[in-house]
N, C-alpha and C. Protein backbone atom coordinates (compact mmCIF):
# COMPACT_ATOMS: atom_id res chain seq x y z
N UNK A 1 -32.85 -152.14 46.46
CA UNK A 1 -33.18 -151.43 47.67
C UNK A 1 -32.67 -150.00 47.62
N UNK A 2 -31.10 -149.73 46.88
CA UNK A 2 -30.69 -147.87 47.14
C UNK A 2 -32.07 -147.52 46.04
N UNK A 3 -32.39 -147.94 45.24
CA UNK A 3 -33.13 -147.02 44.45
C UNK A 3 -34.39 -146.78 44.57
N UNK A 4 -35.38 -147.63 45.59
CA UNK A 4 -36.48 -147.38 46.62
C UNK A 4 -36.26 -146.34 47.66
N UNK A 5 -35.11 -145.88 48.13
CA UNK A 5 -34.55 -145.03 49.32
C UNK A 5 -33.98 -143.62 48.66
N UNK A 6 -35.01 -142.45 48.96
CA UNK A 6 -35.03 -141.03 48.39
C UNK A 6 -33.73 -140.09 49.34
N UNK A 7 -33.00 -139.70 48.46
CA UNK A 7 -31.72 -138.85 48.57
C UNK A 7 -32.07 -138.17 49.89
N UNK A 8 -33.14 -137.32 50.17
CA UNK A 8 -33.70 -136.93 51.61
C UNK A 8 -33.20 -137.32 52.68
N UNK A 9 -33.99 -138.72 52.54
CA UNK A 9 -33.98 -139.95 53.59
C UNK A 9 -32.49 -140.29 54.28
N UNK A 10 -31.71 -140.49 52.97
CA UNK A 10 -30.18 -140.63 53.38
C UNK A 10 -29.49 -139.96 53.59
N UNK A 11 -29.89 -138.77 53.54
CA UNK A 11 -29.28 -137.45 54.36
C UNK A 11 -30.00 -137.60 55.69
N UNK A 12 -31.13 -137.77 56.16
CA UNK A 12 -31.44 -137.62 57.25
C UNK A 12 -30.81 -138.96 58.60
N UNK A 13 -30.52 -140.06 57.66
CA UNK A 13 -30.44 -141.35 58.25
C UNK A 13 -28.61 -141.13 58.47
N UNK A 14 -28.23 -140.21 57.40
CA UNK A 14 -26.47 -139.39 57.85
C UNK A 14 -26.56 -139.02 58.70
N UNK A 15 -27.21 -137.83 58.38
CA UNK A 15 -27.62 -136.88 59.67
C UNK A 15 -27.55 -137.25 61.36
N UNK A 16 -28.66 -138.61 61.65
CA UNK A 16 -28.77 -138.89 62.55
C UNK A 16 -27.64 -139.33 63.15
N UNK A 17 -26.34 -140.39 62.19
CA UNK A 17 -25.73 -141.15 63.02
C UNK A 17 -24.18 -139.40 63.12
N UNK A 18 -24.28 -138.72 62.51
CA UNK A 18 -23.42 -137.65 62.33
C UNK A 18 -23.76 -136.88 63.88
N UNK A 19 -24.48 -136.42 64.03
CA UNK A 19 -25.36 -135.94 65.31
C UNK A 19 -24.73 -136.39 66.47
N UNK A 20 -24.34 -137.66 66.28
CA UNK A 20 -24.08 -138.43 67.65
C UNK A 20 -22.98 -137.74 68.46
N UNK A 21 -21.95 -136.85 67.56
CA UNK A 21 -21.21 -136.05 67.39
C UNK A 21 -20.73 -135.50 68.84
N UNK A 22 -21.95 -134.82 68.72
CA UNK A 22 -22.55 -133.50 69.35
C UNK A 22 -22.20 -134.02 70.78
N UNK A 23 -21.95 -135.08 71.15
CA UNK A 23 -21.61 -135.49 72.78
C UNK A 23 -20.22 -134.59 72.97
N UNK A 24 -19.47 -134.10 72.14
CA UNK A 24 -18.29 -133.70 72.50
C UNK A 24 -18.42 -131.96 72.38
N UNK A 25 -19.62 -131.48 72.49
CA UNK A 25 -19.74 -130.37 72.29
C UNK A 25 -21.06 -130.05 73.61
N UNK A 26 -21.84 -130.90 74.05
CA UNK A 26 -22.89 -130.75 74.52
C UNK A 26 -23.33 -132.20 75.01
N UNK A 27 -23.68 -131.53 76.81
CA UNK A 27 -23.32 -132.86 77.81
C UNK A 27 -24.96 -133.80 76.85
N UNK A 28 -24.88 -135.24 76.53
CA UNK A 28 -25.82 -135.57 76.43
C UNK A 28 -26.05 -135.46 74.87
N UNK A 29 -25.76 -135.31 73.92
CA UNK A 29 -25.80 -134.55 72.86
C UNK A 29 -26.00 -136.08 71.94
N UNK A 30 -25.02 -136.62 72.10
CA UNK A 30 -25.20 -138.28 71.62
C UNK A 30 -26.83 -138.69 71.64
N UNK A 31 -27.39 -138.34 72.75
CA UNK A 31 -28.69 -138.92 72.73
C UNK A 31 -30.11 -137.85 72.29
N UNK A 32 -29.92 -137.10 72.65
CA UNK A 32 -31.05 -135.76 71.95
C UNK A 32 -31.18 -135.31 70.63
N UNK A 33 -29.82 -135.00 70.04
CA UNK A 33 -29.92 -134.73 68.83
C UNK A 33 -30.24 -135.99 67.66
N UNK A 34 -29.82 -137.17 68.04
CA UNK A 34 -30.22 -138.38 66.75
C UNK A 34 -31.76 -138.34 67.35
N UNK A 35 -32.00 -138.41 68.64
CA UNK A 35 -33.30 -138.68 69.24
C UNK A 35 -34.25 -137.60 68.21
N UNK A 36 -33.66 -136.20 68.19
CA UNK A 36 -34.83 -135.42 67.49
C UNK A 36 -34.69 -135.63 66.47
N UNK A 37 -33.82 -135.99 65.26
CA UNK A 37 -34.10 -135.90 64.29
C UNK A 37 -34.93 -137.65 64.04
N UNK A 38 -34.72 -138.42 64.63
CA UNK A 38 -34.99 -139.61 64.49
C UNK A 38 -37.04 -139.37 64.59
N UNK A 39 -36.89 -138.95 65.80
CA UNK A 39 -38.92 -138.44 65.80
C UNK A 39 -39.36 -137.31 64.86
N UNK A 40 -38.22 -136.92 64.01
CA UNK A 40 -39.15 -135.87 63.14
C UNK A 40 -39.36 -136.59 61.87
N UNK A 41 -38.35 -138.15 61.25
CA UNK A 41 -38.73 -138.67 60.37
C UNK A 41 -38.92 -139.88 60.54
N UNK A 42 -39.72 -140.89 61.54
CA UNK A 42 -40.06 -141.61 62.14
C UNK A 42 -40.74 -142.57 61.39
N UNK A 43 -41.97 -142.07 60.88
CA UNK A 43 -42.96 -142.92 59.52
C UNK A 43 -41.89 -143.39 58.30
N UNK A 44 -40.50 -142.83 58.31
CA UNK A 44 -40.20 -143.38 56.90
C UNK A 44 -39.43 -144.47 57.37
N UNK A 45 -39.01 -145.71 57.21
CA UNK A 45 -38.57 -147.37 57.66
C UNK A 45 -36.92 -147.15 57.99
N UNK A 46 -36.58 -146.54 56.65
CA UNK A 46 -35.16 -146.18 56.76
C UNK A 46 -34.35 -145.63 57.67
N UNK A 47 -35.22 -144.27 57.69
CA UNK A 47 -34.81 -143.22 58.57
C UNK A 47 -34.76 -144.09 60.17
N UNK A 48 -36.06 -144.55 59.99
CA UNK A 48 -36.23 -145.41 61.52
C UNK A 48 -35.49 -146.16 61.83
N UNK A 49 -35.20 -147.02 61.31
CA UNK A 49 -34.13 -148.58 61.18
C UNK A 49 -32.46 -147.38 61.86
N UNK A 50 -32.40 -146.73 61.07
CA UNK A 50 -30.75 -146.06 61.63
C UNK A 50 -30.77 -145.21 62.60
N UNK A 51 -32.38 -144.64 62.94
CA UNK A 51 -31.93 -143.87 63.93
C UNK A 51 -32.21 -144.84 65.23
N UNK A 52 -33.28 -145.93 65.23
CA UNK A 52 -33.04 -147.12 66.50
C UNK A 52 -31.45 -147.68 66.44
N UNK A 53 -30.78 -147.58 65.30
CA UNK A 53 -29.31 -148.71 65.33
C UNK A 53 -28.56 -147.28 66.11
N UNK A 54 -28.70 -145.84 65.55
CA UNK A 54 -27.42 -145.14 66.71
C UNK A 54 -28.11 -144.80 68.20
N UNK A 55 -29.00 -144.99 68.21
CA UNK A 55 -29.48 -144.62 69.73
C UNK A 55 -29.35 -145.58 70.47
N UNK A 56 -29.20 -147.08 69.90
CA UNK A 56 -29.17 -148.13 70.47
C UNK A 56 -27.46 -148.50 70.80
N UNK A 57 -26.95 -147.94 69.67
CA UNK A 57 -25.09 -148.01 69.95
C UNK A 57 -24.90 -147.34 71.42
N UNK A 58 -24.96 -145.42 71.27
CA UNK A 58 -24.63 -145.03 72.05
C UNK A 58 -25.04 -144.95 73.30
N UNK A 59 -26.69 -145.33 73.21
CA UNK A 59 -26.59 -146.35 75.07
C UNK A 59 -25.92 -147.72 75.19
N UNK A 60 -25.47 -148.36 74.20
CA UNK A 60 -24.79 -149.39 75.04
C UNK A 60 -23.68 -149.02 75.30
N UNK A 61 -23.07 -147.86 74.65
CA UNK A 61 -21.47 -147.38 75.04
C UNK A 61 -21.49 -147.03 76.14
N UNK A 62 -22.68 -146.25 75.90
CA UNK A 62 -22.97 -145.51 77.86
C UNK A 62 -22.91 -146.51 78.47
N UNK A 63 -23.62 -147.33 78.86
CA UNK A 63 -23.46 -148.27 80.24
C UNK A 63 -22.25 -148.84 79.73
N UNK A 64 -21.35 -149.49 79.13
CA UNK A 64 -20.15 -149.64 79.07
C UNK A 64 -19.10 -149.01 80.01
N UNK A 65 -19.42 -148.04 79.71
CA UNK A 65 -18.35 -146.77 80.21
C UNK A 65 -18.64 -146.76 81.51
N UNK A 66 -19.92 -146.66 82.07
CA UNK A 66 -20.51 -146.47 83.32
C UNK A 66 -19.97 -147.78 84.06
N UNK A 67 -19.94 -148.82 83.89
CA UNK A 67 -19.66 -150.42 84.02
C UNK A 67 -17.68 -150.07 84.34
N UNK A 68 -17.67 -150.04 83.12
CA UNK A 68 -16.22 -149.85 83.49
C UNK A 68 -15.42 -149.08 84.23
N UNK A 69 -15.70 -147.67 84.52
CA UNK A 69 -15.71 -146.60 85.21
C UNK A 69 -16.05 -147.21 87.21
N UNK A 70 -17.00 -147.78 86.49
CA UNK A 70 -16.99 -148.69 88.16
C UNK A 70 -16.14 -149.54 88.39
N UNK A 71 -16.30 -150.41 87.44
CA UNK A 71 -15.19 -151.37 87.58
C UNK A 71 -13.59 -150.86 87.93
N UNK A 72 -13.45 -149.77 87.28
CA UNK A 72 -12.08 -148.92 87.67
C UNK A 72 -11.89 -148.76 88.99
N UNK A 73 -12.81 -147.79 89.57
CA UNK A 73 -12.61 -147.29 90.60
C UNK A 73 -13.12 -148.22 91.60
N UNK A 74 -13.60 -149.24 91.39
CA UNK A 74 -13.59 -150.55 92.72
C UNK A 74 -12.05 -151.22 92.51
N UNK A 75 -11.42 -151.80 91.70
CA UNK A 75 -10.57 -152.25 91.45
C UNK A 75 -9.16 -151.16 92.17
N UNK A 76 -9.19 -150.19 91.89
CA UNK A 76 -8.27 -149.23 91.92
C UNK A 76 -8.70 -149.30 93.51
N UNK A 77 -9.96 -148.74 94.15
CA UNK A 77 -9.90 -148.71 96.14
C UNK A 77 -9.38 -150.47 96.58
N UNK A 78 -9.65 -151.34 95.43
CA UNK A 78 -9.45 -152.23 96.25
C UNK A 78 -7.93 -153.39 96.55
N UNK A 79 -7.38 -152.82 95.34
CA UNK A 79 -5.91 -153.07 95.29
C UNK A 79 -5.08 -152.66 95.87
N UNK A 80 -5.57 -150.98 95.95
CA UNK A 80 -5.28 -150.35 97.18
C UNK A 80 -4.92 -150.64 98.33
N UNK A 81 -6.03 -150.92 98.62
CA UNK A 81 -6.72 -151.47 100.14
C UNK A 81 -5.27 -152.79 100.42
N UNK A 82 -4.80 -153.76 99.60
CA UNK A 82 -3.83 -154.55 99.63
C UNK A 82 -2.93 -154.49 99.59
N UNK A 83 -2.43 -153.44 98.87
CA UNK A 83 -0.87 -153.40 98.79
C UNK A 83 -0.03 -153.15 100.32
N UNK A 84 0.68 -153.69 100.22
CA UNK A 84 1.57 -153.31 101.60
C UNK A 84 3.30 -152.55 101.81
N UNK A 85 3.12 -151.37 101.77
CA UNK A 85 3.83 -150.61 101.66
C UNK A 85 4.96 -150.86 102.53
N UNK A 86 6.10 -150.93 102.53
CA UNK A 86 7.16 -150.88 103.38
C UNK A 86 7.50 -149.67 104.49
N UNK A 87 7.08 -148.55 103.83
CA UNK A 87 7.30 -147.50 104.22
C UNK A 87 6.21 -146.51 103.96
N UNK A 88 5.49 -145.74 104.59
CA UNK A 88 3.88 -144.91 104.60
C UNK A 88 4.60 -143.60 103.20
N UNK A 89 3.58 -143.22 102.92
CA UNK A 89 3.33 -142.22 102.06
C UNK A 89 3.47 -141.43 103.00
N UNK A 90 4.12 -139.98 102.67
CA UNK A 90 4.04 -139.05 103.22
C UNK A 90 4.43 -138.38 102.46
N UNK A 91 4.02 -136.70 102.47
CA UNK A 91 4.35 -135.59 101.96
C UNK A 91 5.17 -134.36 103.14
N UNK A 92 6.00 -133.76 102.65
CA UNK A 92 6.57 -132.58 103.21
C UNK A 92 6.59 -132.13 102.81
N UNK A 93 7.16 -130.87 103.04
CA UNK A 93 7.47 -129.01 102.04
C UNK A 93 8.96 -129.67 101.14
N UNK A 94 9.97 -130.43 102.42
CA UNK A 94 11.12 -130.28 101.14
C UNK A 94 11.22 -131.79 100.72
N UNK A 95 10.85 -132.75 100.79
CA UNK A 95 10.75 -134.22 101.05
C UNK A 95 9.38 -135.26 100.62
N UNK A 96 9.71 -135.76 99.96
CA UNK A 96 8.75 -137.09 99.17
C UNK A 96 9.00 -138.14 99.53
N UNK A 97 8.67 -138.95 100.65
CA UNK A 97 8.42 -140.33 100.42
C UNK A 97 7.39 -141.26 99.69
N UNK A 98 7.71 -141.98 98.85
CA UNK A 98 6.64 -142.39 98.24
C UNK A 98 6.84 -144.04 98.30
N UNK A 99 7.94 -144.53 98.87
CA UNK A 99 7.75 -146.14 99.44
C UNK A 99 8.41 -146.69 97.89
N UNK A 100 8.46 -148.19 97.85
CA UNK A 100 8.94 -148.85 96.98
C UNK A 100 7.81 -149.27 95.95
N UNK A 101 8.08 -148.25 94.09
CA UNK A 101 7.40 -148.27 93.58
C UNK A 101 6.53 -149.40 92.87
N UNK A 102 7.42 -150.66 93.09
CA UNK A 102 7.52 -151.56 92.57
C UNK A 102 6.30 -152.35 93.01
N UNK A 103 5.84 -152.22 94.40
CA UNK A 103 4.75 -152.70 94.80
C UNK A 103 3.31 -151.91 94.23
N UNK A 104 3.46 -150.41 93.89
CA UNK A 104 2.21 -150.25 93.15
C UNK A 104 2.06 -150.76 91.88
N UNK A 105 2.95 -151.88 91.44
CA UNK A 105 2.64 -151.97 89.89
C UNK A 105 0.98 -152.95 89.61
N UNK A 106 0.87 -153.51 90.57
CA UNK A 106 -0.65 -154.27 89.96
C UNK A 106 -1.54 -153.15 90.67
N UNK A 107 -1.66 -152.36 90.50
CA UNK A 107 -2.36 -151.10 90.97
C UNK A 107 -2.01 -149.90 89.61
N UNK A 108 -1.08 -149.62 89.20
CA UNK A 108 -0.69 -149.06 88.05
C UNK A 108 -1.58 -149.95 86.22
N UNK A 109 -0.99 -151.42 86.79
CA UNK A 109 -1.74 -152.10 85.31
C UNK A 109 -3.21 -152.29 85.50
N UNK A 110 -3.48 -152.37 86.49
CA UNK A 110 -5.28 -152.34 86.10
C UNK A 110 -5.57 -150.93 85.67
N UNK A 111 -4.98 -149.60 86.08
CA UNK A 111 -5.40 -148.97 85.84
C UNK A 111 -4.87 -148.75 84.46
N UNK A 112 -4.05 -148.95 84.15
CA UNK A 112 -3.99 -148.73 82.13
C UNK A 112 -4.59 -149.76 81.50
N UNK A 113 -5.16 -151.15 82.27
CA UNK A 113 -6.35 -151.46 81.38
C UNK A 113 -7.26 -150.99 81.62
N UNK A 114 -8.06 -150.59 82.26
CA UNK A 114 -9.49 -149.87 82.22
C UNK A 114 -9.63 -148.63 81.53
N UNK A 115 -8.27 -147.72 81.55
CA UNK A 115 -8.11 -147.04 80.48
C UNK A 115 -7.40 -146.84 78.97
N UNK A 116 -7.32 -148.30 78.86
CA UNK A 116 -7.02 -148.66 77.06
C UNK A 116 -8.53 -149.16 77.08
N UNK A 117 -9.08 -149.78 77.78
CA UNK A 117 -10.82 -149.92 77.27
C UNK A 117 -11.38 -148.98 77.14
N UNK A 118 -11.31 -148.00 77.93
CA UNK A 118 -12.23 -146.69 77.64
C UNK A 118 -11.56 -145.89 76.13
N UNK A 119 -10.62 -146.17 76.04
CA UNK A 119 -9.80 -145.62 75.09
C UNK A 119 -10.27 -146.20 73.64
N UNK A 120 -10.11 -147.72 73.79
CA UNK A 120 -10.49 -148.63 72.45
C UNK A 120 -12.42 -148.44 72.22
N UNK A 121 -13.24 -147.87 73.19
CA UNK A 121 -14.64 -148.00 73.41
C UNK A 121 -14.33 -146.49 72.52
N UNK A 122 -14.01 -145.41 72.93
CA UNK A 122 -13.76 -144.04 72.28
C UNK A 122 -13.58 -144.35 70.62
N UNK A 123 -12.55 -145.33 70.49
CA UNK A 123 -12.20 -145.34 68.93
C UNK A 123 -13.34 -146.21 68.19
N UNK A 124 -14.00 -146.97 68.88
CA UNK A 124 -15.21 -147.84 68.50
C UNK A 124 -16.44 -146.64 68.47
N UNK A 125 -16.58 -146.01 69.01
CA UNK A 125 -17.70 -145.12 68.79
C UNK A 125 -17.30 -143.86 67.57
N UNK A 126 -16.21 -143.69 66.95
CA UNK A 126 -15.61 -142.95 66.24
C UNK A 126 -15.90 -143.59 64.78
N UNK A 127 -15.09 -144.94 64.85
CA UNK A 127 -15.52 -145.67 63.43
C UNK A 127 -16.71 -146.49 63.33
N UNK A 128 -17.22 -146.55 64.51
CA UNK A 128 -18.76 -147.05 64.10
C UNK A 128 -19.79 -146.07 63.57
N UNK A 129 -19.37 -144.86 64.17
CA UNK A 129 -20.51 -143.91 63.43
C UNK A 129 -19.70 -143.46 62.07
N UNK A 130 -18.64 -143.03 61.84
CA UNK A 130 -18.62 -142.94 60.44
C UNK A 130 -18.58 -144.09 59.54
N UNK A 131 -18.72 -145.48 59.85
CA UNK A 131 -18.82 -146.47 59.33
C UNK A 131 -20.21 -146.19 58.88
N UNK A 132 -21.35 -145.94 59.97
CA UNK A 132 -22.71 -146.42 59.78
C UNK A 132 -23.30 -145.41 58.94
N UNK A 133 -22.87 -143.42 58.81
CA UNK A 133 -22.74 -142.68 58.02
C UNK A 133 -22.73 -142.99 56.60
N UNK A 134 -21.45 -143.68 56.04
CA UNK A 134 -21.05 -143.94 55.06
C UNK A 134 -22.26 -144.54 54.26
N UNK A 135 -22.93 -146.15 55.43
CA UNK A 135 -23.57 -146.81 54.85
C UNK A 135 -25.20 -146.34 54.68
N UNK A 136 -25.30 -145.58 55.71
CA UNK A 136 -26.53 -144.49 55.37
C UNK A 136 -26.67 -143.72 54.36
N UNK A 137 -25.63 -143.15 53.77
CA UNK A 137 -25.61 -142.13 52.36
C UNK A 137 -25.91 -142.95 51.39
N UNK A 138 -24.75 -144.83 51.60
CA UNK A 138 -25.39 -145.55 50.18
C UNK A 138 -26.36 -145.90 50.08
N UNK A 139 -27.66 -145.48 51.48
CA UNK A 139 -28.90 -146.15 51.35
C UNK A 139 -28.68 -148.11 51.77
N UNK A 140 -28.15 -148.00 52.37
CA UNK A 140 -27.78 -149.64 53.11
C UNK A 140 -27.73 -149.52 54.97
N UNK A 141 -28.39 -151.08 55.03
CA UNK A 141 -28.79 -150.47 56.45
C UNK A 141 -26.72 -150.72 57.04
N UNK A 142 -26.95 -150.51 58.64
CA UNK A 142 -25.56 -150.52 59.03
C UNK A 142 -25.81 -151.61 60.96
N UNK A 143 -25.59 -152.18 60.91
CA UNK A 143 -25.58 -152.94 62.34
C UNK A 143 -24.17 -152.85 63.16
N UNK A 144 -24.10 -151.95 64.26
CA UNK A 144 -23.27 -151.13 65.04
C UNK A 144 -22.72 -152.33 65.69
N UNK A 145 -21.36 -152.86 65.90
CA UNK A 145 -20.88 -153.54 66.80
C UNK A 145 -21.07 -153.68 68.23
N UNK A 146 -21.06 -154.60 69.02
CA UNK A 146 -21.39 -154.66 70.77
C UNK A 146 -22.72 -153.70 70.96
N UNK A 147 -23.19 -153.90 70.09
CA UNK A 147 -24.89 -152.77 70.38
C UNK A 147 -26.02 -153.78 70.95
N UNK A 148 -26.40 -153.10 72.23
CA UNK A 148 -27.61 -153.84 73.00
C UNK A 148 -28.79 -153.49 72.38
N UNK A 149 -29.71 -153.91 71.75
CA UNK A 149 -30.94 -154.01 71.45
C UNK A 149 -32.19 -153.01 72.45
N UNK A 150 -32.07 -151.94 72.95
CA UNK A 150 -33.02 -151.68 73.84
C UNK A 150 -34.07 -151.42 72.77
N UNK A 151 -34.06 -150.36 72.01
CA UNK A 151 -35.33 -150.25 70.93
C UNK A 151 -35.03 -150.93 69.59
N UNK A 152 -35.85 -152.19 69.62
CA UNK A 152 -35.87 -153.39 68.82
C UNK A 152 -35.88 -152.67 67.65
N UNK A 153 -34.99 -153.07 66.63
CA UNK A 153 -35.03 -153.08 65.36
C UNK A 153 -36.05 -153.92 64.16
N UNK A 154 -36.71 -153.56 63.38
CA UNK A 154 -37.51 -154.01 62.57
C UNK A 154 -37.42 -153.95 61.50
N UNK A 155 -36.65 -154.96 60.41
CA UNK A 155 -36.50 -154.84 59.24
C UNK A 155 -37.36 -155.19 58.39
N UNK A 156 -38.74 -155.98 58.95
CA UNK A 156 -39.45 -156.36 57.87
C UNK A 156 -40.36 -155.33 57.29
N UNK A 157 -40.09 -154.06 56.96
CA UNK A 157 -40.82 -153.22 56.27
C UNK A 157 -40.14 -152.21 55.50
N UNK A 158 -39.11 -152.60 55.77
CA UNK A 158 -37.91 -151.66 54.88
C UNK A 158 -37.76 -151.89 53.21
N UNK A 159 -38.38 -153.04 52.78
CA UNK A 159 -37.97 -153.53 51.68
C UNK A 159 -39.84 -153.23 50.81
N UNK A 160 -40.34 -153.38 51.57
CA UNK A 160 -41.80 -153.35 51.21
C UNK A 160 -42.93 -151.87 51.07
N UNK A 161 -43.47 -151.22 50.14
CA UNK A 161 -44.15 -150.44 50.29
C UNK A 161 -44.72 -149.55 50.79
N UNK A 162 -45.11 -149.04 51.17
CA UNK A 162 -46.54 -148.76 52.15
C UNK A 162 -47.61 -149.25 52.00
N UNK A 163 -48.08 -149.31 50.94
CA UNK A 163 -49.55 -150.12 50.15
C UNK A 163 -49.37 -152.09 50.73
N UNK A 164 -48.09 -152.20 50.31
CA UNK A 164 -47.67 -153.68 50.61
C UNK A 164 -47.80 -153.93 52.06
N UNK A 165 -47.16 -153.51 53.04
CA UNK A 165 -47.17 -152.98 54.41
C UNK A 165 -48.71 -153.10 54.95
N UNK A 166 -49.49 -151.99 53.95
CA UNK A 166 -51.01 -152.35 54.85
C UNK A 166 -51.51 -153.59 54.21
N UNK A 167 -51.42 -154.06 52.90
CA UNK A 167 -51.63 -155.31 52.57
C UNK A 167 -51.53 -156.57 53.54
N UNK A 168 -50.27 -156.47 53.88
CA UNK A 168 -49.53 -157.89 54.74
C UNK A 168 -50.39 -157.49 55.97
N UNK A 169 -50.66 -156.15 56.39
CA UNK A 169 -51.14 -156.04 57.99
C UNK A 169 -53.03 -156.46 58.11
N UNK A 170 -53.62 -156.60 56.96
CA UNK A 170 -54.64 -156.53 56.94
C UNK A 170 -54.55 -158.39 56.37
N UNK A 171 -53.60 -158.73 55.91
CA UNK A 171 -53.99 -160.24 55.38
C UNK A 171 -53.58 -160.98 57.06
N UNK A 172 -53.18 -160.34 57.85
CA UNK A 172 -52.26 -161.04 59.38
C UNK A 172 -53.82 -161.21 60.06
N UNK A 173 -54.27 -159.93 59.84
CA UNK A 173 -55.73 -159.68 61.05
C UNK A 173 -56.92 -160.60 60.43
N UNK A 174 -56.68 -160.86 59.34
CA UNK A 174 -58.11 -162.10 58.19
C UNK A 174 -57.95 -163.64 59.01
């Protein structure tokens, strides 16, 4: 299979999951830039196969994040909403009351788990794309961890021709 798959190709199928990058430079960037290079080499199987596997990663990270991000901030108003303070919050010019800290602590630990998830989701999107990079240059496909399927992947043409390809499509329609 690497020696059916042209040096081009695996630069471009780099390219794409490298791109994903670009979210930390440009709002959205994760999804436009693999998106364009992915529709400019579309007809070739390879190119296709990796650029559906990172477009398909980094929307499932997205709603992840979005999910969790909710989940945060419901959790966080609603623990809130329970705790029972001994003594009110208040602020002054020379004076801090801030009540007995001890009762915000299940209000404190949800919130450092929702942000060690967002944290461990950050390091998962870090080594999944240079994971899937790597395996793009050797010309091998790469299947992204916790990745939702929105644009179905299709491997049965990756291994096969073009000539073979219209062969099989014309022996399906007989």
């Amino acid at each position: 299979m690497k020696s059916e798959i042209k040096n081009p190709d695996k630069t471009v199928a780099a390219l794409i999951h490298l791109s994903t990058f670009s979210q930390f430079f440009f709002p959205l960037g994760n999804f436009i830039f693999p998106l364009i290079l992915w529709m400019a080499k579309k007809e070739d199987a390879f190119v296709n196969e990796h650029g559906k596997q990172a477009l398909n990663f980094q929307l499932s990270l997205y709603l992840y994040s979005i999910f969790l991000i909710m989940l945060g901030v419901a959790g966080v108003i609603l623990i809130g909403l329970n705790l029972n303070f001994e003594e009110p919050f208040y602020f002054n010019d020379h004076f801090r009351v801030i009540g007995n800290p001890a009762e915000a602590m299940p209000l404190i630990i949800f919130a450092l788990v929702i942000i060690l998830l967002l944290l461990t989701m950050f390091v998962l999107n870090i080594y999944g794309v240079i994971s899937a990079t790597i395996k793009a240059n050797e010309g091998e496909l790469y299947q992204y961890p916790l990745t939702i399927n929105f644009i179905t992947p299709d491997t049965s043409g990756i291994n096969q021709s073009k000539n073979e390809q219209f062969t099989n499509t014309q022996n399906q329609t007989l």
